[in-house]
C-alpha atoms as a PDB file:
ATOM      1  CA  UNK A   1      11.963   4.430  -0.477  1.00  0.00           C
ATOM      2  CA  UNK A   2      11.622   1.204   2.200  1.00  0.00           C
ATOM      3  CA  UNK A   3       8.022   1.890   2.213  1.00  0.00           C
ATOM      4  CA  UNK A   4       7.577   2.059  -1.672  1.00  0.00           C
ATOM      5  CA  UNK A   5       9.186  -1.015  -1.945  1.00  0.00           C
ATOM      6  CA  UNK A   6       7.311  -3.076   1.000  1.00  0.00           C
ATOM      7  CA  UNK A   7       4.256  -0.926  -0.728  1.00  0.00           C
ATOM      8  CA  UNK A   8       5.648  -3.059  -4.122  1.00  0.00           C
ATOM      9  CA  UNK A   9       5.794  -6.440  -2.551  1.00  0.00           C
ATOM     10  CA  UNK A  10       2.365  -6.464  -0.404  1.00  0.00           C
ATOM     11  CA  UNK A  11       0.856  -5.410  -4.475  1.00  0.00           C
ATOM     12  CA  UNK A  12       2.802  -8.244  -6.138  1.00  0.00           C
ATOM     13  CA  UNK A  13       1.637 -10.956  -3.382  1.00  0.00           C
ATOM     14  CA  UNK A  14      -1.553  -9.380  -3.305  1.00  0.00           C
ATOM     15  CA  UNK A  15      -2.130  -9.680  -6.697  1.00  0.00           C
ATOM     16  CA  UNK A  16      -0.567 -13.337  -6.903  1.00  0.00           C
ATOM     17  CA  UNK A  17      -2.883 -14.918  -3.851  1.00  0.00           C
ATOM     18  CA  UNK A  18      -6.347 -13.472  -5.905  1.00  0.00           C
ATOM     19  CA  UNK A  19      -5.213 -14.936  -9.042  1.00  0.00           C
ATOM     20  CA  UNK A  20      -4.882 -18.361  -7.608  1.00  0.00           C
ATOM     21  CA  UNK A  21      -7.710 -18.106  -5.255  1.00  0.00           C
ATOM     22  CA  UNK A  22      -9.415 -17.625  -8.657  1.00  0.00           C
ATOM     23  CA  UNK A  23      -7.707 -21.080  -9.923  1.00  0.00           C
ATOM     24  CA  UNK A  24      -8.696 -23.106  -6.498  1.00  0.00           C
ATOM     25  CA  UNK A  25     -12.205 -21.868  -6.558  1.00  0.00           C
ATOM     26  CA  UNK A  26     -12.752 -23.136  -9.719  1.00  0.00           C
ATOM     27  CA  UNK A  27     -11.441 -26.487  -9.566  1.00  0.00           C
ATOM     28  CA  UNK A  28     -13.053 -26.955  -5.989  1.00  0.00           C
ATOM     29  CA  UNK A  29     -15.905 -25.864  -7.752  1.00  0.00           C
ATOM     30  CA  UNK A  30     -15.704 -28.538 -10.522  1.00  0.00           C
ATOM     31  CA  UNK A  31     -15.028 -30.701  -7.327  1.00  0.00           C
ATOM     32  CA  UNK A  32     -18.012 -29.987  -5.674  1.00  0.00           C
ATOM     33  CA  UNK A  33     -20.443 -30.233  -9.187  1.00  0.00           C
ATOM     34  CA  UNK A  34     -18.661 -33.851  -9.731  1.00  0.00           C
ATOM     35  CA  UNK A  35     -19.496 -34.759  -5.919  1.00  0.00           C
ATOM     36  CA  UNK A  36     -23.043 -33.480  -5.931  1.00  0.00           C
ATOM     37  CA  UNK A  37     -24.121 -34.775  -8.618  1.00  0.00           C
ATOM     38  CA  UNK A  38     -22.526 -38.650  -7.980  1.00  0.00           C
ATOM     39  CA  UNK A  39     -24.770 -37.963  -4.389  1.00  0.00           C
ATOM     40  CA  UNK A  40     -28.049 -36.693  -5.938  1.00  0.00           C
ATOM     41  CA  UNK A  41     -28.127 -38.061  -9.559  1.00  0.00           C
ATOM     42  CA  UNK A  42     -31.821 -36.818  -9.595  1.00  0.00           C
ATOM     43  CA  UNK A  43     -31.122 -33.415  -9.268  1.00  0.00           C
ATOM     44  CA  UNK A  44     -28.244 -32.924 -11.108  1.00  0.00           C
ATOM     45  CA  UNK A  45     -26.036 -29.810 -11.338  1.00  0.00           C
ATOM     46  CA  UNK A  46     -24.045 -28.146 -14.411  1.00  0.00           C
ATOM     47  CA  UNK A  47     -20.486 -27.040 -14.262  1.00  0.00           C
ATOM     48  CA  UNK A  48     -20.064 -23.922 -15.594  1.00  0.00           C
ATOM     49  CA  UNK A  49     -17.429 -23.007 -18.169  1.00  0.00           C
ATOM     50  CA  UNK A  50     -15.562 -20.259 -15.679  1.00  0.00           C
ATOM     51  CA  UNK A  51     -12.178 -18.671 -17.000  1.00  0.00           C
ATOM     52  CA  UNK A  52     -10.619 -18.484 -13.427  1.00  0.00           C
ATOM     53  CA  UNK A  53      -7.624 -15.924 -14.428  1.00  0.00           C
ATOM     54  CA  UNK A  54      -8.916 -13.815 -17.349  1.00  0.00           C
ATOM     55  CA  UNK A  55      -6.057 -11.807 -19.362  1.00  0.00           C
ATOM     56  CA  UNK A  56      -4.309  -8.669 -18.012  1.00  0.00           C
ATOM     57  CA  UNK A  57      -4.871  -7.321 -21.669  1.00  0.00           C
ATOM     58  CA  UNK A  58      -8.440  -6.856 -21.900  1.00  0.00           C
ATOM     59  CA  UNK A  59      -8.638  -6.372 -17.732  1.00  0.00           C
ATOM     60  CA  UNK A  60      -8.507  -2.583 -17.875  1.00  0.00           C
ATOM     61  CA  UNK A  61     -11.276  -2.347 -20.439  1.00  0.00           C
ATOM     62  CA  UNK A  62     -13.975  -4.985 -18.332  1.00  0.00           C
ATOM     63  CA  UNK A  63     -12.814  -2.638 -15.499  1.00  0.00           C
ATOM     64  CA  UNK A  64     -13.559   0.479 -16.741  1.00  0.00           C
ATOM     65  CA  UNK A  65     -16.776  -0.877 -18.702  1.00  0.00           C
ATOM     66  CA  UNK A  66     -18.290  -2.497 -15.443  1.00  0.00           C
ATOM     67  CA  UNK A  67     -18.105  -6.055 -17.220  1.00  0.00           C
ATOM     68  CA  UNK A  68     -15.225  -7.424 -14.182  1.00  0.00           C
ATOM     69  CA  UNK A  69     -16.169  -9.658 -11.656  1.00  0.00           C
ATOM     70  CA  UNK A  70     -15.115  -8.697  -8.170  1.00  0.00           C
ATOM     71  CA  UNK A  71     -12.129 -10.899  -8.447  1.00  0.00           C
ATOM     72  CA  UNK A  72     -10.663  -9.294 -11.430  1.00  0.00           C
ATOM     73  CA  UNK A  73     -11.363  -5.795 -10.043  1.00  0.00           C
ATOM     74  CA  UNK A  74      -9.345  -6.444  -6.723  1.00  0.00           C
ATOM     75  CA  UNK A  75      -6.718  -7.208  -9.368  1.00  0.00           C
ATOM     76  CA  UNK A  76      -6.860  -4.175 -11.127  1.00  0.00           C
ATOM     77  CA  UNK A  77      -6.288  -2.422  -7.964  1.00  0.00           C
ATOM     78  CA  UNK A  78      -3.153  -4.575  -6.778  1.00  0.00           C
ATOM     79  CA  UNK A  79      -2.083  -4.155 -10.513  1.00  0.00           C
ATOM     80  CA  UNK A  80      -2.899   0.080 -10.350  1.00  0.00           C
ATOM     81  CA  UNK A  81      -0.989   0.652  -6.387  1.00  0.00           C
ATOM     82  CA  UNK A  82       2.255  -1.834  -8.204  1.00  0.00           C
ATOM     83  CA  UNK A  83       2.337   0.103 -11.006  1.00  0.00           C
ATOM     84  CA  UNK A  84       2.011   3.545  -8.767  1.00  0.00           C
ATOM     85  CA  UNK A  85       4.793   2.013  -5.997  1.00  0.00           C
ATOM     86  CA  UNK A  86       6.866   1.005  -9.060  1.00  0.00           C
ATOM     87  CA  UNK A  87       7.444   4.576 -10.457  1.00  0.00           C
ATOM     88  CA  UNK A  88       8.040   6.235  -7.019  1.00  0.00           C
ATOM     89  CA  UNK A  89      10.881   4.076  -6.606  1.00  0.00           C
ATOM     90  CA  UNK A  90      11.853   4.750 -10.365  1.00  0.00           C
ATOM     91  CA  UNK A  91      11.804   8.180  -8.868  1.00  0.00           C
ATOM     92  CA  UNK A  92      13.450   8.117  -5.683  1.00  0.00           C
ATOM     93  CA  UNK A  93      16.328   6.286  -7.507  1.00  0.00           C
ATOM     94  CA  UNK A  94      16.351   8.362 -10.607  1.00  0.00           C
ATOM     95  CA  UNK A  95      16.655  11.319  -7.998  1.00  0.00           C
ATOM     96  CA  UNK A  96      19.029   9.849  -5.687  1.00  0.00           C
ATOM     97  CA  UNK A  97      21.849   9.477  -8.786  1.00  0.00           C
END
């Protein structure tokens, strides 16, 4: 039961820290564009229009299509192992009454 719930937390924070990794990397990005090109106006780059947390929704489906970046498929698995820790300690209480 302990373990299920550490198991629980690690997933949520897990989860949490690659969803706003995905937010700083895309502003420092931006950052980095906006630098560059002030630097070396010859040779300019683009920013590109990155969604840096895409929807839960629609996650599974990119997923299980192969259309996720790496990012979102770590989160899939932090989402899957909450979702799994989450029932056995449904269970293990549900059992315990």
């Amino acid at each position: 039961m302990v373990l299920a719930v550490i198991g629980l937390f690690f997933a949520i924070v897990a989860f949490r820290v690659v969803r706003r990794e995905g937010q700083f990397f895309v502003y420092a990005h931006n950052l980095f564009v906006n630098r560059f090109n002030a630097l070396f106006p010859a040779t300019p780059l683009t920013v590109t229009a990155v969604e840096s947390t895409a929807s839960i929704i629609s996650m599974p489906y990119r997923v299980l299509v192969g259309k996720a970046s790496v990012r979102e498929s770590f989160q899939f698995v932090f989402i899957v192992f909450g979702a799994i820790d989450a029932l056995l300690v449904v269970a293990v209480v549900t059992c315990a009454v």
